[in-house]
Protein backbone atom coordinates (compact mmCIF):
# COMPACT_ATOMS: atom_id res chain seq x y z
CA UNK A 1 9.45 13.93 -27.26
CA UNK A 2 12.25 11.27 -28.21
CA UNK A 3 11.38 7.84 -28.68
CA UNK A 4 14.19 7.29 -25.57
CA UNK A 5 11.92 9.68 -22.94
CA UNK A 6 8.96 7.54 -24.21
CA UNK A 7 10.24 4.34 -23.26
CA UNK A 8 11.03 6.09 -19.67
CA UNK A 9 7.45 6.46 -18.99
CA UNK A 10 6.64 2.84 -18.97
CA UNK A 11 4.32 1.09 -21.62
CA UNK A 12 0.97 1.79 -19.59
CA UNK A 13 1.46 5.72 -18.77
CA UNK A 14 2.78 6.39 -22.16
CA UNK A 15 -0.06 4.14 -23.88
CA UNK A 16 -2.88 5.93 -21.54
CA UNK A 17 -1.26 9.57 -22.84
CA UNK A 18 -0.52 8.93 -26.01
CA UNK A 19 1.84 11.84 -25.80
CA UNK A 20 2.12 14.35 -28.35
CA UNK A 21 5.42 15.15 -29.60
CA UNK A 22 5.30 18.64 -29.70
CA UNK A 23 7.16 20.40 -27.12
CA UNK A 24 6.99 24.24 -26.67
CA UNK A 25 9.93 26.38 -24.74
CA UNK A 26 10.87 26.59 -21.33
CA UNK A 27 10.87 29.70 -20.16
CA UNK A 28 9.68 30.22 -16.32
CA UNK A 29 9.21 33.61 -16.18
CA UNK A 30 7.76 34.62 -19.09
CA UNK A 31 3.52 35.79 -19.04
CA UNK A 32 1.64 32.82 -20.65
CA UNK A 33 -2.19 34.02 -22.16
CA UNK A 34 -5.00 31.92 -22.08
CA UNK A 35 -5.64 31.17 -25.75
CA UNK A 36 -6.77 28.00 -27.39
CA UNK A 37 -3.24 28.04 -28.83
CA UNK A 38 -1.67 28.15 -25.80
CA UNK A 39 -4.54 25.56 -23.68
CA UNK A 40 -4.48 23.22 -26.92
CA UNK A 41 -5.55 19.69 -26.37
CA UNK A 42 -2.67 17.19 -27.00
CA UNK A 43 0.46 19.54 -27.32
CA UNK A 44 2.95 20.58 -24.66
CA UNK A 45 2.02 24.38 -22.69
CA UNK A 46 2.84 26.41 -19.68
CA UNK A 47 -0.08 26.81 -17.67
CA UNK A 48 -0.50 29.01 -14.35
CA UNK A 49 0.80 27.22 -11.00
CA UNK A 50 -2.05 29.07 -9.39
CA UNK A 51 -4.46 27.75 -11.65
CA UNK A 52 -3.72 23.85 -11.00
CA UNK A 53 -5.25 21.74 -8.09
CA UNK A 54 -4.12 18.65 -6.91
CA UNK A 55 -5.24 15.39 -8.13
CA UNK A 56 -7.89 13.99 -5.72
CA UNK A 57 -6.75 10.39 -6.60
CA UNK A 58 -3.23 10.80 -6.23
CA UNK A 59 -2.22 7.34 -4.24
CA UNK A 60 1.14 8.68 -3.14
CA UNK A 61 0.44 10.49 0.39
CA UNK A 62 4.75 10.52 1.80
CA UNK A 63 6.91 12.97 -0.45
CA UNK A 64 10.42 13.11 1.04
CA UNK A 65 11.19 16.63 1.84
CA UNK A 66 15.15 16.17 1.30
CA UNK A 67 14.26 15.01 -2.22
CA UNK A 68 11.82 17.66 -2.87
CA UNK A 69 14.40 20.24 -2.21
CA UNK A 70 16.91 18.47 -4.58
CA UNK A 71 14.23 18.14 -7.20
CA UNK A 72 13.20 22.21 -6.56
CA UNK A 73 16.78 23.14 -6.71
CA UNK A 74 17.16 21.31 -10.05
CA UNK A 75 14.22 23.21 -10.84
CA UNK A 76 15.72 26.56 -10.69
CA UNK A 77 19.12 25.81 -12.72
CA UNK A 78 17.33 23.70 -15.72
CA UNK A 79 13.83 24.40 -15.53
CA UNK A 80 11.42 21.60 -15.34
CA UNK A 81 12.38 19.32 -18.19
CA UNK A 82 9.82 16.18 -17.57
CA UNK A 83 5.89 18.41 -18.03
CA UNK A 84 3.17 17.23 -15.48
CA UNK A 85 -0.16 15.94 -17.37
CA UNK A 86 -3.37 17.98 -16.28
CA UNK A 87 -6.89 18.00 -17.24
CA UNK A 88 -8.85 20.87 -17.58
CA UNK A 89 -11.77 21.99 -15.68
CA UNK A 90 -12.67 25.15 -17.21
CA UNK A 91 -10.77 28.22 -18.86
CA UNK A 92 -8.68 28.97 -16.01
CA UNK A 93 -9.10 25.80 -13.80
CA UNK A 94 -6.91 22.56 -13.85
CA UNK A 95 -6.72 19.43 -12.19
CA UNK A 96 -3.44 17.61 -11.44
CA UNK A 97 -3.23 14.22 -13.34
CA UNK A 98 0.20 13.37 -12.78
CA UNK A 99 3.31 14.46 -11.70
CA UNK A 100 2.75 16.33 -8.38
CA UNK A 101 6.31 15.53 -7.09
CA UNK A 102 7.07 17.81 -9.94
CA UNK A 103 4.34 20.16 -9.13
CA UNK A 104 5.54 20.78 -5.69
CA UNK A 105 9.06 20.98 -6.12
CA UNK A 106 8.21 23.48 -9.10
CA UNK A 107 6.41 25.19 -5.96
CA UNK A 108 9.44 25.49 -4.15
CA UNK A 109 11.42 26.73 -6.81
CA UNK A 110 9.30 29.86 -7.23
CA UNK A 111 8.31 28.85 -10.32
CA UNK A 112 4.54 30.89 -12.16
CA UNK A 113 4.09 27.96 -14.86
CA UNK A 114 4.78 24.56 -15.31
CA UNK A 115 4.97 22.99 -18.71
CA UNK A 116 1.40 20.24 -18.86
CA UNK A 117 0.35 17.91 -20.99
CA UNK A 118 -3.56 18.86 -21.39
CA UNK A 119 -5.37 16.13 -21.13
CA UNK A 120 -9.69 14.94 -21.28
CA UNK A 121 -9.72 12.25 -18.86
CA UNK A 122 -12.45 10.56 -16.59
CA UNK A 123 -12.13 10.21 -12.95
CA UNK A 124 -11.22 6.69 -13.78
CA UNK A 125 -9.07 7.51 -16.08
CA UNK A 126 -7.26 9.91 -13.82
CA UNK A 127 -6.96 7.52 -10.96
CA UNK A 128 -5.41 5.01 -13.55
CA UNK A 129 -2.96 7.51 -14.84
CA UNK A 130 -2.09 8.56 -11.43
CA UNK A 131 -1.72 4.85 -9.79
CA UNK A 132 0.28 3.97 -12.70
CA UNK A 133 2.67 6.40 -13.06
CA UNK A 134 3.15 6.08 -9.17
CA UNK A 135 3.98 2.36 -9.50
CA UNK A 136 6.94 3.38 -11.79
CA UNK A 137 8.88 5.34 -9.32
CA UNK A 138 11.90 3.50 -8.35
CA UNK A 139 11.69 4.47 -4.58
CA UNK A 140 7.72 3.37 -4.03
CA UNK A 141 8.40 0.95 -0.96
CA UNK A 142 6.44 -2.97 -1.42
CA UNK A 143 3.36 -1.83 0.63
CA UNK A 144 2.77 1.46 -2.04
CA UNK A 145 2.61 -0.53 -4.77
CA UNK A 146 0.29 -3.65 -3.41
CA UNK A 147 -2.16 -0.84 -2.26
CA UNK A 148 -1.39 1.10 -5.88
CA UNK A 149 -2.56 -2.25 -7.43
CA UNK A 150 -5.26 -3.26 -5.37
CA UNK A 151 -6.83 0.05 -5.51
CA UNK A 152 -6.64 -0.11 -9.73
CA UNK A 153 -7.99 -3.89 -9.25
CA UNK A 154 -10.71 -2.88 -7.39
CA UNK A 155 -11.47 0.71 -8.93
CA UNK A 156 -10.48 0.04 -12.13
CA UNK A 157 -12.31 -2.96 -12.36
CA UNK A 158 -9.29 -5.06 -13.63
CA UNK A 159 -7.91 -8.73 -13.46
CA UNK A 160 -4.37 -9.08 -12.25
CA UNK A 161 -3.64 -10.36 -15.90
CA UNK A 162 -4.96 -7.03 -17.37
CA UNK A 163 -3.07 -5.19 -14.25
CA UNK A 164 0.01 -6.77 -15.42
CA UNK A 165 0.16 -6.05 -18.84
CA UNK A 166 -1.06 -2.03 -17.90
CA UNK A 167 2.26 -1.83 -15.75
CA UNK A 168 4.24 -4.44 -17.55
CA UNK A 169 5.21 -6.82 -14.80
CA UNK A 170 4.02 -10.36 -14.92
CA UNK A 171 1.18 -11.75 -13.19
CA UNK A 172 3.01 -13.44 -10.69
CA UNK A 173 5.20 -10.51 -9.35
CA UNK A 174 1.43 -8.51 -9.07
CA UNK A 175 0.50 -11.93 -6.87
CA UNK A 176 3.14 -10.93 -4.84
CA UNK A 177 2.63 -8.05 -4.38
CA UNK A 178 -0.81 -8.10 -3.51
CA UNK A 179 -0.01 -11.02 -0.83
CA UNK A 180 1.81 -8.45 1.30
CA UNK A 181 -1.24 -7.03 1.87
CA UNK A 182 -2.76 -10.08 3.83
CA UNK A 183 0.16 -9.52 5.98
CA UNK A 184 -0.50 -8.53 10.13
CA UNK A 185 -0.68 -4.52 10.16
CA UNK A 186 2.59 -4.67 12.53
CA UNK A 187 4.85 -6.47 9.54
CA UNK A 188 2.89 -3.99 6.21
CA UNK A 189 4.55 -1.33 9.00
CA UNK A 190 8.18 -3.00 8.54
CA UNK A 191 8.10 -3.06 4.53
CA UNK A 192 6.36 0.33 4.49
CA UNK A 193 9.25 2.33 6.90
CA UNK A 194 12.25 -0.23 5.27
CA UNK A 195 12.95 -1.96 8.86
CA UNK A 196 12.38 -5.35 6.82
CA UNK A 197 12.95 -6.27 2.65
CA UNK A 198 10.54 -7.51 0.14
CA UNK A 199 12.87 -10.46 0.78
CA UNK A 200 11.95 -11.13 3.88
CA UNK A 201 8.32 -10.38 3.50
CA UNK A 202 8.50 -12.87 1.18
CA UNK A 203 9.76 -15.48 3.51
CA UNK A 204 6.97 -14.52 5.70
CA UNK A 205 4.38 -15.07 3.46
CA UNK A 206 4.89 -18.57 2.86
CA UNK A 207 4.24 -19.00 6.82
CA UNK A 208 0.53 -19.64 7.28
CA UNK A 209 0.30 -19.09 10.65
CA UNK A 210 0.34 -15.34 11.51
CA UNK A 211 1.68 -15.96 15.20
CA UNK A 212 4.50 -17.43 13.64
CA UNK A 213 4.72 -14.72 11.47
CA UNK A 214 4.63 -12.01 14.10
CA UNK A 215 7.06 -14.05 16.32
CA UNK A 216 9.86 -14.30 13.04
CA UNK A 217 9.04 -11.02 12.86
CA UNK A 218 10.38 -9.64 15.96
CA UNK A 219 13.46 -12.14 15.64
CA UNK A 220 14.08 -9.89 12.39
CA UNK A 221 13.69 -6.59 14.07
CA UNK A 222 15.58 -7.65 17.11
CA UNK A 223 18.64 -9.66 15.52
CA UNK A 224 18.73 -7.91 12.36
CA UNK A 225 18.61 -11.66 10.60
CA UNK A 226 19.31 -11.72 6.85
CA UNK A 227 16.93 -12.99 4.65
CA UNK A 228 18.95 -16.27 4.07
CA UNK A 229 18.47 -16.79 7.82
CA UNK A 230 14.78 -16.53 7.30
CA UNK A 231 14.16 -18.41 4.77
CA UNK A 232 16.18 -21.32 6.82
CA UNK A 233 13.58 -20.26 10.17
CA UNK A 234 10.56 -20.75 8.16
CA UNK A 235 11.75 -24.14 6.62
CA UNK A 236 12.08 -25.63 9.66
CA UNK A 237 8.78 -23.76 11.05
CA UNK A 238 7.20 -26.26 7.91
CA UNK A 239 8.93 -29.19 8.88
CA UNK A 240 7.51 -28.78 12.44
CA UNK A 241 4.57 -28.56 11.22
CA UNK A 242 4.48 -31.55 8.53
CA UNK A 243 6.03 -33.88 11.64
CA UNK A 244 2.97 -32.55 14.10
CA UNK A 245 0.68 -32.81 11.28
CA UNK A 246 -1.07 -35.80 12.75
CA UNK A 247 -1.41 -34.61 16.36
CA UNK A 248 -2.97 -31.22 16.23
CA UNK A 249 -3.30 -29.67 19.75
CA UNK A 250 -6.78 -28.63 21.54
CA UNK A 251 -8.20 -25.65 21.08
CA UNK A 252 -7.41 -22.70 23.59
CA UNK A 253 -10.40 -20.63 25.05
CA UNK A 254 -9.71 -17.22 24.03
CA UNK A 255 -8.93 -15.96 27.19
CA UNK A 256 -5.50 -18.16 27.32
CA UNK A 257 -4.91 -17.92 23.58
CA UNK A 258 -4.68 -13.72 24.82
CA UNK A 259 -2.31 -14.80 27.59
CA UNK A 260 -0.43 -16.96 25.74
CA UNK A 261 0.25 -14.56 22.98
CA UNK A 262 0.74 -12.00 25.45
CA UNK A 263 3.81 -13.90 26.63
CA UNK A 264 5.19 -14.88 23.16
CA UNK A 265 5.31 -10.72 23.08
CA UNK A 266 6.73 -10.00 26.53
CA UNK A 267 9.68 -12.63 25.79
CA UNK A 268 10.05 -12.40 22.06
CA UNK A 269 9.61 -16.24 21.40
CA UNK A 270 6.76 -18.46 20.94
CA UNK A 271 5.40 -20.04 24.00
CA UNK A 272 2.91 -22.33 24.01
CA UNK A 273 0.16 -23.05 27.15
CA UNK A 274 -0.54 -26.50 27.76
CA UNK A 275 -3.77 -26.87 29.58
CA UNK A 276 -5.51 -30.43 31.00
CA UNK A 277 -9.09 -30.87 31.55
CA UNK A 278 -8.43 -30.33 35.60
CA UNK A 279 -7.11 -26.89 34.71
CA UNK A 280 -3.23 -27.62 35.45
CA UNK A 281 -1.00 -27.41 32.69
CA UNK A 282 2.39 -25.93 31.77
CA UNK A 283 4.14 -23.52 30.19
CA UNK A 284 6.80 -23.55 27.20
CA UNK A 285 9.21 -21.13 26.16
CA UNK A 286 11.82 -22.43 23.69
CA UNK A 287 15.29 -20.90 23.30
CA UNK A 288 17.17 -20.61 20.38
CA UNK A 289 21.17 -20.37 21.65
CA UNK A 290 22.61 -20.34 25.34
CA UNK A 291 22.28 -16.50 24.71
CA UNK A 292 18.79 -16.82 24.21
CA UNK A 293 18.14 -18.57 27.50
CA UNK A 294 20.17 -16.48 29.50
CA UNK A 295 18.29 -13.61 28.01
CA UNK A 296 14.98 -15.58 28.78
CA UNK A 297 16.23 -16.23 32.45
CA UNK A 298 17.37 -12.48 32.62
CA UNK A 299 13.68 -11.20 32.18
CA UNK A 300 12.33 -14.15 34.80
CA UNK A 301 15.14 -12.45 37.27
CA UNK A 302 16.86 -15.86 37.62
């Protein structure tokens, strides 16, 4: 393998595999025997598609099907240039390490054998290997790779320094990424399907509050604001809250916190329930343009 291809698998795959650089032919439909020559530890061989089972750690659960086809149809004209990595479970068993994009678009090419790195690896070491080389694809979306790295933090028993330096990013983009995650459900949604960018998640994490989150949000979705816009929105969210620092308002019961978050929903704004100790009150709903309010006053039937 040239020292070019090497670099392309990122410093942590290509450290973890320690690839070998022998490489043997590419031919799809020839018969392959099962021979220690052939199954050798450390080199390049075609192995059976029929004899390979998917990895049970692989992270990556979404495979566009458009892509696939691409990928299969590639496949057929060059043959599948970049081998998977397997691990074998007995003479004629294997276990998917890496690469099951690959594997399934060599599926739909009507391929026999794959070319596979043959690997020893613990389950560890396989769910390392896997998250790893998924967090190098250049179309993972923001909420793939926070779970990729929280699940190798957590499984792998690693520090976000040693995280970083096993996918080479710095510790404060793996921060980042991993704040996402403390994101409501409803916005991890957004970044996951591409309705919102890491850009504006970003924004949003800096807000504290995660009804003010949910209500820029919406304004996002809804307005299709840039992330220049949001940034501005959540400055002057934290200058509202610096000047109203001093005079924090009563607790709600949870009854009218329900109601009054029920209404920041129906009407896409924050409104806020003012309550006295008689049990009158009133009700706010700010508007941010003439539009706005005749869009509020529209719902109210005005």
């Amino acid at each position: 393998m040239s020292t070019e291809k090497r670099k392309a698998l990122g410093k942590g795959l290509s450290a973890l595999l320690n690839d070998s650089e022998k490489v043997l032919p590419n031919n799809n439909n020839r018969s392959v025997a099962s021979s220690p020559e052939v199954n050798s530890l450390g080199s390049v061989n075609e192995i059976k598609l029929a004899e390979i089972e998917v990895n049970p750690f692989q992270p990556r659960t979404n495979f566009d099907e458009d892509a696939l086809a691409e990928l299969a149809q590639s496949i057929k004209l060059q043959g599948l240039i970049q081998p998977i990595t397997v691990r074998r479970i007995n003479a004629h068993s294997y276990q998917l390490i890496s690469g099951e994009r690959r594997l399934r678009a060599s599926k739909l090419a009507g391929l026999t054998h794959v070319p596979a790195y043959i690997r020893t690896a613990n389950d560890q070491q396989m769910l390392e290997m896997a998250l790893i080389e998924n967090i190098q694809r250049e179309n993972l979306n923001a909420i793939e790779v926070a779970l990729s790295f929280q699940r190798m933090i957590e499984e792998c028993d690693l520090k976000q320094e040693e995280l970083g330096d096993r996918v080479s990013k710095n510790r404060s983009t793996v921060t980042n990424y991993l704040r996402l995650l403390k994101l409501p459900p409803v916005i991890q949604a957004s970044i996951r399907d591409g309705q919102i960018s890491m850009g504006h998640a970003k924004a949003l994490i800096s807000v504290n509050d995660p009804g003010k989150q949910l209500y820029i949000h919406k304004q996002i979705i809804q307005q299709g604001l840039s992330v220049r816009k949001v940034e501005e929105m959540v400055r002057n969210e934290q200058k509202d809250g610096i000047k109203k620092e001093g005079k924090q308002p009563e607790p709600i019961s949870f009854q009218l916190q329900k109601i009054q978050d029920d209404l920041a929903s129906k009407f896409s704004t924050r409104v806020k329930l003012k309550i006295s100790n008689q049990g009158n009150g009133t009700i706010e709903i700010p508007f941010l343009s003439e539009d706005d309010l005749g869009r509020i006053l529209e719902m109210l039937d005005w």
